[in-house]
Protein backbone atom coordinates (compact mmCIF):
# COMPACT_ATOMS: atom_id res chain seq x y z
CA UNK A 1 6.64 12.97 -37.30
CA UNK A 2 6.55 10.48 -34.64
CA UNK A 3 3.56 11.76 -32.28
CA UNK A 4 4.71 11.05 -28.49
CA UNK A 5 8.02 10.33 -29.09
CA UNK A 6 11.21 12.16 -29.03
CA UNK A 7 13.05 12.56 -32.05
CA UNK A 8 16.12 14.50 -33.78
CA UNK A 9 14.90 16.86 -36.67
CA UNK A 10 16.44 19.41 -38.85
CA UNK A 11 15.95 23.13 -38.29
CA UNK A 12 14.66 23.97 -42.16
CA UNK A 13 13.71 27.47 -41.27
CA UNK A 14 13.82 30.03 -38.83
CA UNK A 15 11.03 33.14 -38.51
CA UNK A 16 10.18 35.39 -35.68
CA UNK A 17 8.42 33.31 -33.55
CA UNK A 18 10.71 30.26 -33.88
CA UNK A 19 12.42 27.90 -36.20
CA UNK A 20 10.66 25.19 -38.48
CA UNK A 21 11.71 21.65 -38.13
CA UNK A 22 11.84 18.47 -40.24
CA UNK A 23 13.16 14.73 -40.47
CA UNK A 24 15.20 16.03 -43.58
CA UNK A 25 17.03 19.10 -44.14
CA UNK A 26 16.13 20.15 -47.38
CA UNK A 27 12.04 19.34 -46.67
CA UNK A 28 9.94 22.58 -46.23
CA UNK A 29 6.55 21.00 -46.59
CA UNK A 30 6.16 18.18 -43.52
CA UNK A 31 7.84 20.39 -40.91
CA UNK A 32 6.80 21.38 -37.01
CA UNK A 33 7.25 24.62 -35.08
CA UNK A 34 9.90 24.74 -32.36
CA UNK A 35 8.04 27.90 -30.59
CA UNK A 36 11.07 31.12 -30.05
CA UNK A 37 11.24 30.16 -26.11
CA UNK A 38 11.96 26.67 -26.68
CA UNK A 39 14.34 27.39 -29.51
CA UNK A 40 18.18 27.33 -28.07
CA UNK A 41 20.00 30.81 -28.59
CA UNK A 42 21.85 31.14 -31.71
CA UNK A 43 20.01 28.15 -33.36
CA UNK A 44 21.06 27.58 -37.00
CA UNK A 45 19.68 26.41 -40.36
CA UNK A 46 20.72 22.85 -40.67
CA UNK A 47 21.21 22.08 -37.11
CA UNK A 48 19.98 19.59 -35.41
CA UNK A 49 17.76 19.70 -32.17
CA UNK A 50 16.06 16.83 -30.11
CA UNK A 51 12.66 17.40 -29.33
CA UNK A 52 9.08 15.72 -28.39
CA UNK A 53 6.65 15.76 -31.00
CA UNK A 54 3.06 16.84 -29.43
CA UNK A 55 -0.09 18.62 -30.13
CA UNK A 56 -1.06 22.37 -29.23
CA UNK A 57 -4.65 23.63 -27.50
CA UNK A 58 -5.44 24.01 -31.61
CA UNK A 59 -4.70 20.22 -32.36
CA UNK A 60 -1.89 21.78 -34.30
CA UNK A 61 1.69 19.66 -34.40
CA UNK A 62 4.50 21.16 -32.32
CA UNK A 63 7.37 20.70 -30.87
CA UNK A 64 9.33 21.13 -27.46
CA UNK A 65 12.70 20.56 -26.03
CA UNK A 66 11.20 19.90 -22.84
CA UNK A 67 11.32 16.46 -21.67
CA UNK A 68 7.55 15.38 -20.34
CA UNK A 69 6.44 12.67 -17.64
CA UNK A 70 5.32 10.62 -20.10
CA UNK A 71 5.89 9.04 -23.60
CA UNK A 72 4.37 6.86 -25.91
CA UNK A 73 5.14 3.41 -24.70
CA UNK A 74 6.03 4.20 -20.71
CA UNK A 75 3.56 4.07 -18.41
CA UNK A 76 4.17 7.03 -14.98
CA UNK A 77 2.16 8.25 -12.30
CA UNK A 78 0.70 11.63 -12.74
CA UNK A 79 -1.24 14.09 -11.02
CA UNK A 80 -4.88 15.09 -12.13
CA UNK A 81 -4.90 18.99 -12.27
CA UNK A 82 -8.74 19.29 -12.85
CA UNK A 83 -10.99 17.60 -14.76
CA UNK A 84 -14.15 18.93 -16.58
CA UNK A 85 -17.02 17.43 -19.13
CA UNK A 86 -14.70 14.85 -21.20
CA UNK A 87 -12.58 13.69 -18.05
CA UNK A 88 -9.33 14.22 -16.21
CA UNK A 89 -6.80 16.77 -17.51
CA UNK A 90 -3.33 15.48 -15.95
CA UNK A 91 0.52 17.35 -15.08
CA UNK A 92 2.52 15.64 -17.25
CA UNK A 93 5.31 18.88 -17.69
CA UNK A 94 4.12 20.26 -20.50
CA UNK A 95 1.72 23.72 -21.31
CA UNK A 96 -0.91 21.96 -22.54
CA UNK A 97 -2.09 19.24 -20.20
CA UNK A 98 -3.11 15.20 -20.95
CA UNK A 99 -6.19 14.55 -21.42
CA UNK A 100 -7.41 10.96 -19.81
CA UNK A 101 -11.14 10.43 -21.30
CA UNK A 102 -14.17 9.13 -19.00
CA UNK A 103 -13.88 5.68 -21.18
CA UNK A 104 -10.20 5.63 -20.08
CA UNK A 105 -10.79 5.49 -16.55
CA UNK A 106 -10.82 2.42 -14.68
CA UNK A 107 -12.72 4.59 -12.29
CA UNK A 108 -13.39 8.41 -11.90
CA UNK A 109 -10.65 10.09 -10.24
CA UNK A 110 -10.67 13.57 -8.85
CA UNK A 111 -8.02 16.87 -8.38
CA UNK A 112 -4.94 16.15 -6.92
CA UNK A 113 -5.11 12.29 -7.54
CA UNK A 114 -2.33 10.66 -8.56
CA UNK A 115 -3.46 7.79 -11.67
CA UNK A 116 -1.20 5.10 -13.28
CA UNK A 117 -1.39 5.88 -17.17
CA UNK A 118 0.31 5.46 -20.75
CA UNK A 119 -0.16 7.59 -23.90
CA UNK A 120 -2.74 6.25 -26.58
CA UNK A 121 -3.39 7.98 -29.97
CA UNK A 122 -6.97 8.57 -30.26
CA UNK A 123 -9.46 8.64 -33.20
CA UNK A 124 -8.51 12.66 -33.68
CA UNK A 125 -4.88 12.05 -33.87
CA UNK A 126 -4.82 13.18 -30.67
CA UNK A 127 -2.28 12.17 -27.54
CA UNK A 128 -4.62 10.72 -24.55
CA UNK A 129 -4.03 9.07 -21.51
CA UNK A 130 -5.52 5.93 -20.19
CA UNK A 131 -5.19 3.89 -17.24
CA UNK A 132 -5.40 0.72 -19.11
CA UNK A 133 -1.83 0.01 -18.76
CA UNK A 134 -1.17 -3.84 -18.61
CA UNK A 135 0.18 -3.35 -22.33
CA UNK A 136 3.06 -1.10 -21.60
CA UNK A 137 3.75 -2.95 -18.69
CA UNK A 138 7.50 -4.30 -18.33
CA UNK A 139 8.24 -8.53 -17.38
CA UNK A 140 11.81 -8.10 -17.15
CA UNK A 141 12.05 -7.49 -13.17
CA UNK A 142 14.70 -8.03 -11.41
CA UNK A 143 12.90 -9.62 -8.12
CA UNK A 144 12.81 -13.22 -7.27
CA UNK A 145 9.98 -15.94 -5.13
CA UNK A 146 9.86 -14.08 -1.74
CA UNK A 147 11.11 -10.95 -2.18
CA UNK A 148 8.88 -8.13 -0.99
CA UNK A 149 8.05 -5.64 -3.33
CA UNK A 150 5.48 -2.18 -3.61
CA UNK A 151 2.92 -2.04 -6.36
CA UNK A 152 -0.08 -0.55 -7.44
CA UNK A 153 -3.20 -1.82 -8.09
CA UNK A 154 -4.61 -0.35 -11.90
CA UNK A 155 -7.19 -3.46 -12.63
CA UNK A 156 -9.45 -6.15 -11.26
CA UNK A 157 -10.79 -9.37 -13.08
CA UNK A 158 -13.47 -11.32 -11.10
CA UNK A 159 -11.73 -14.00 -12.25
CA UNK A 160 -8.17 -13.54 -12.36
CA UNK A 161 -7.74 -11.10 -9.88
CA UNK A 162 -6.41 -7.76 -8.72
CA UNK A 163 -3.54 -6.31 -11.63
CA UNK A 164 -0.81 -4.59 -10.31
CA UNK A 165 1.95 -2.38 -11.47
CA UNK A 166 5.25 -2.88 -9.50
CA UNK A 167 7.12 0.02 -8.63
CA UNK A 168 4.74 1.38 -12.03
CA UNK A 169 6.64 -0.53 -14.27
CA UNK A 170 6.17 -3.75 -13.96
CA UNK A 171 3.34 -6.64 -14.69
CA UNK A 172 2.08 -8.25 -11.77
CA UNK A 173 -0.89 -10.06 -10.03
CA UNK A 174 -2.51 -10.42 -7.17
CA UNK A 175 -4.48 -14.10 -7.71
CA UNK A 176 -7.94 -14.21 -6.06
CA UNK A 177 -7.05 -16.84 -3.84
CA UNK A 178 -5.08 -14.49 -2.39
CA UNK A 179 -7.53 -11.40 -1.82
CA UNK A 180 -8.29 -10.92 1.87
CA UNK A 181 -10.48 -7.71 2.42
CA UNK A 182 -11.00 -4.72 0.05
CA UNK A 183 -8.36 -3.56 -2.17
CA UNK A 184 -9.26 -0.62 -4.06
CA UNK A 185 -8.23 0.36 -7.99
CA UNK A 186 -4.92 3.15 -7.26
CA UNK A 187 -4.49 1.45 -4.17
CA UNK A 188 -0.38 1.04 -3.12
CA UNK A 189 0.43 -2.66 -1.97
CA UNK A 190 2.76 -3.93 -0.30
CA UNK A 191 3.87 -7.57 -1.04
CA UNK A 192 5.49 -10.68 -1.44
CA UNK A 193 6.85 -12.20 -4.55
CA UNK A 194 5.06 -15.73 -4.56
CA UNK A 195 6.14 -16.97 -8.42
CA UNK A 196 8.05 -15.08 -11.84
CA UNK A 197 5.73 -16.89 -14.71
CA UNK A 198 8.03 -18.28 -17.46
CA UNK A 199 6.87 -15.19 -19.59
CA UNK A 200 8.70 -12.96 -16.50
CA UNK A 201 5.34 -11.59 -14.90
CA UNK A 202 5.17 -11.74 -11.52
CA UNK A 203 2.43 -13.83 -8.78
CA UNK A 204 2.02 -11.69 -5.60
CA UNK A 205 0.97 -12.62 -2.28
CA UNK A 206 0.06 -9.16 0.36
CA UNK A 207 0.34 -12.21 3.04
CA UNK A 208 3.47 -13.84 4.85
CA UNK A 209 4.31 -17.37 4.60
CA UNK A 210 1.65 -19.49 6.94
CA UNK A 211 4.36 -20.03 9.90
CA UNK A 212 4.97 -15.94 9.85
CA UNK A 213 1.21 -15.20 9.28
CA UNK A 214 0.01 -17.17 12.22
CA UNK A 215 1.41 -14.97 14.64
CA UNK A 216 -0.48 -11.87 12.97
CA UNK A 217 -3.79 -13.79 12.35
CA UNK A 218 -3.86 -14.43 16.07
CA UNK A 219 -3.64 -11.03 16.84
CA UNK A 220 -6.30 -10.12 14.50
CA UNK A 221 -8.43 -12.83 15.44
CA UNK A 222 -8.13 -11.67 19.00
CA UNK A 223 -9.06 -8.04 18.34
CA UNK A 224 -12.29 -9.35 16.25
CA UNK A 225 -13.33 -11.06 19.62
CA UNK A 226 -12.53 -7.91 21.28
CA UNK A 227 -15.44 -6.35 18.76
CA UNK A 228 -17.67 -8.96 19.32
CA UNK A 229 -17.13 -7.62 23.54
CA UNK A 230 -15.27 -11.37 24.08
CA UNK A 231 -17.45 -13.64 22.97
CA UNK A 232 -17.49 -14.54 18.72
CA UNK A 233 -20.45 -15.57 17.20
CA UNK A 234 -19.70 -18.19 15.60
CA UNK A 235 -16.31 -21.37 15.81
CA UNK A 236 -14.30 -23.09 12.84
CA UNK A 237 -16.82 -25.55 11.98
CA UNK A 238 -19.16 -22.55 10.06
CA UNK A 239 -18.76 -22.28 6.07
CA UNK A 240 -15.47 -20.43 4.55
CA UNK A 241 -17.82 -17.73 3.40
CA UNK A 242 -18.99 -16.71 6.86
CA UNK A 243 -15.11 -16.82 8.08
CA UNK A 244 -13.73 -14.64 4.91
CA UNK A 245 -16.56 -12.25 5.71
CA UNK A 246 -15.99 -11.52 9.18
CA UNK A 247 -12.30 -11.82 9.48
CA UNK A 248 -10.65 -11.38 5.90
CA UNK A 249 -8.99 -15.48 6.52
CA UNK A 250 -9.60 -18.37 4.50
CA UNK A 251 -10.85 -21.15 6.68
CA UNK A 252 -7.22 -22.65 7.07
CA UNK A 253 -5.74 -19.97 8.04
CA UNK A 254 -8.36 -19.30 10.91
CA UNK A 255 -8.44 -22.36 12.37
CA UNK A 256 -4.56 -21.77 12.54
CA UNK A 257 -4.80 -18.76 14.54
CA UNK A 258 -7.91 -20.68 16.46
CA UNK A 259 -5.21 -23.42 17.78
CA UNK A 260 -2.15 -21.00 18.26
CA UNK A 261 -4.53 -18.97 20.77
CA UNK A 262 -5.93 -22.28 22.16
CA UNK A 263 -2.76 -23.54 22.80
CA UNK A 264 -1.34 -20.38 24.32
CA UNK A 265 -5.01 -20.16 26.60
CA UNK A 266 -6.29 -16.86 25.45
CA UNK A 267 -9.74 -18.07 24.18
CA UNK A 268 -12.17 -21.25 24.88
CA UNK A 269 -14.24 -22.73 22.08
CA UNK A 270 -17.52 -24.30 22.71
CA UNK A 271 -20.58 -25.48 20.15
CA UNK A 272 -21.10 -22.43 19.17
CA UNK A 273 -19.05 -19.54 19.98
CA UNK A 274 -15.43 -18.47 21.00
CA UNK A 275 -14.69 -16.83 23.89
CA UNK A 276 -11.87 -14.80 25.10
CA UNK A 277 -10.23 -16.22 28.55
């Protein structure tokens, strides 16, 4: 019995509260329960149903001809319908809901959340969830350099990067070059294709090319003087780190916005602060 998977058995037997099904028709000893209410009317020995293969509140096998969110190998977004001392119990259509363990967070997630996951078999023989999903992840998208795309973030590497999922399906990242301000784990992006790797992941971007960016980054930059009641602290000759801090730019791209709103008159810069005009 494939555990997670949908599969085509053999009724073998048929009892009061349901028919017994296995991969061959003449096998009576590995065999599942269809339950009577997911059993189609009439049902017949030696038919043949297709079904998902799960386990009931009593670890016991059994089967359904419901269709759920989820399957082993696909990763979906689901909704957490409580959660309680081992973790997160989550909708995924069936009566007996997926459990995603504490170690199987990426971080703790409450009722009503929605949470990026695939379907593990644990330790018990039991189906699980986990939001450790870069495995299941697809690289055959069909998006090129520069097309703009909506993903979710699922991981974070303090070297690599943020990991994203796009449109939950497939492998991206975020490079740290390109993080500018917070972006949380569950978090929806929008972005821009920057790169497909030879291997077919994708390189994102969440900023526009420099000559579109300017005209935003000025904006900003004009709205953090605003903060600062017209007068910033500090000019482009302080450290990157300072600049990143304050206004979520690398140091290029703020003296950019610097020179666009020099050039247009809106601010003066003198040793040691800018001012608005």
């Amino acid at each position: 019995m494939k555990l997670g998977e949908k599969q085509i058995l053999y009724i073998v037997k048929k009892v009061d509260f349901g028919v017994y099904l296995a991969e061959e028709h003449n096998d009576t000893q590995d065999r599942v329960l269809l339950p009577l209410k997911q059993a189609p009317p009439g049902a017949r020995v030696g038919e043949r149903l297709e079904v998902f293969i799960y386990k009931d509140s009593k670890d016991r096998l059994i089967a359904t001809t419901n269709t759920p969110k989820l399957m082993m190998g696909d990763v979906a977004l689901l909704t957490v319908a409580q959660t309680g001392k081992m973790g997160a119990f989550l909708d995924w259509g069936l009566e007996k809901d997926l459990l995603l363990p504490f170690r199987q967070q990426v971080k703790r997630v409450k009722e009503g959340e929605q949470v990026l996951v695939s379907l593990y078999i644990d330790k018990s023989e039991r189906l699980c969830a986990t939001m450790n999903v870069y495995r299941n992840l697809r690289s055959d998208s069909p998006y090129h350099a520069d097309d703009q795309v909506v993903g979710r973030a699922y991981a974070s590497s303090d070297e690599y990067g943020i990991f994203v999922a796009v449109d939950n399906l497939y492998s991206a990242l975020l490079p740290k070059k390109e993080l500018y301000g917070k972006v949380e784990l569950g978090e929806e992006l929008r972005a821009r294709v920057t790169k497909v790797q030879p291997d077919g992941r994708l390189v994102l971007s969440i900023r526009e090319k420099a000559y579109l960016q300017i005209h935003e980054d000025a904006d900003r930059l004009l709205e953090i003087i605003d903060s600062y009641d017209g007068v910033l602290p500090f000019n482009d000759r302080v450290s990157p780190a300072i600049i990143l801090r304050e206004t979520g730019m690398s140091k290029n791209e703020f003296k950019r916005a610097v020179g666009r709103l020099l050039k247009a008159g809106r601010i003066q810069i003198t040793e040691k602060v800018i001012r608005k005009v």
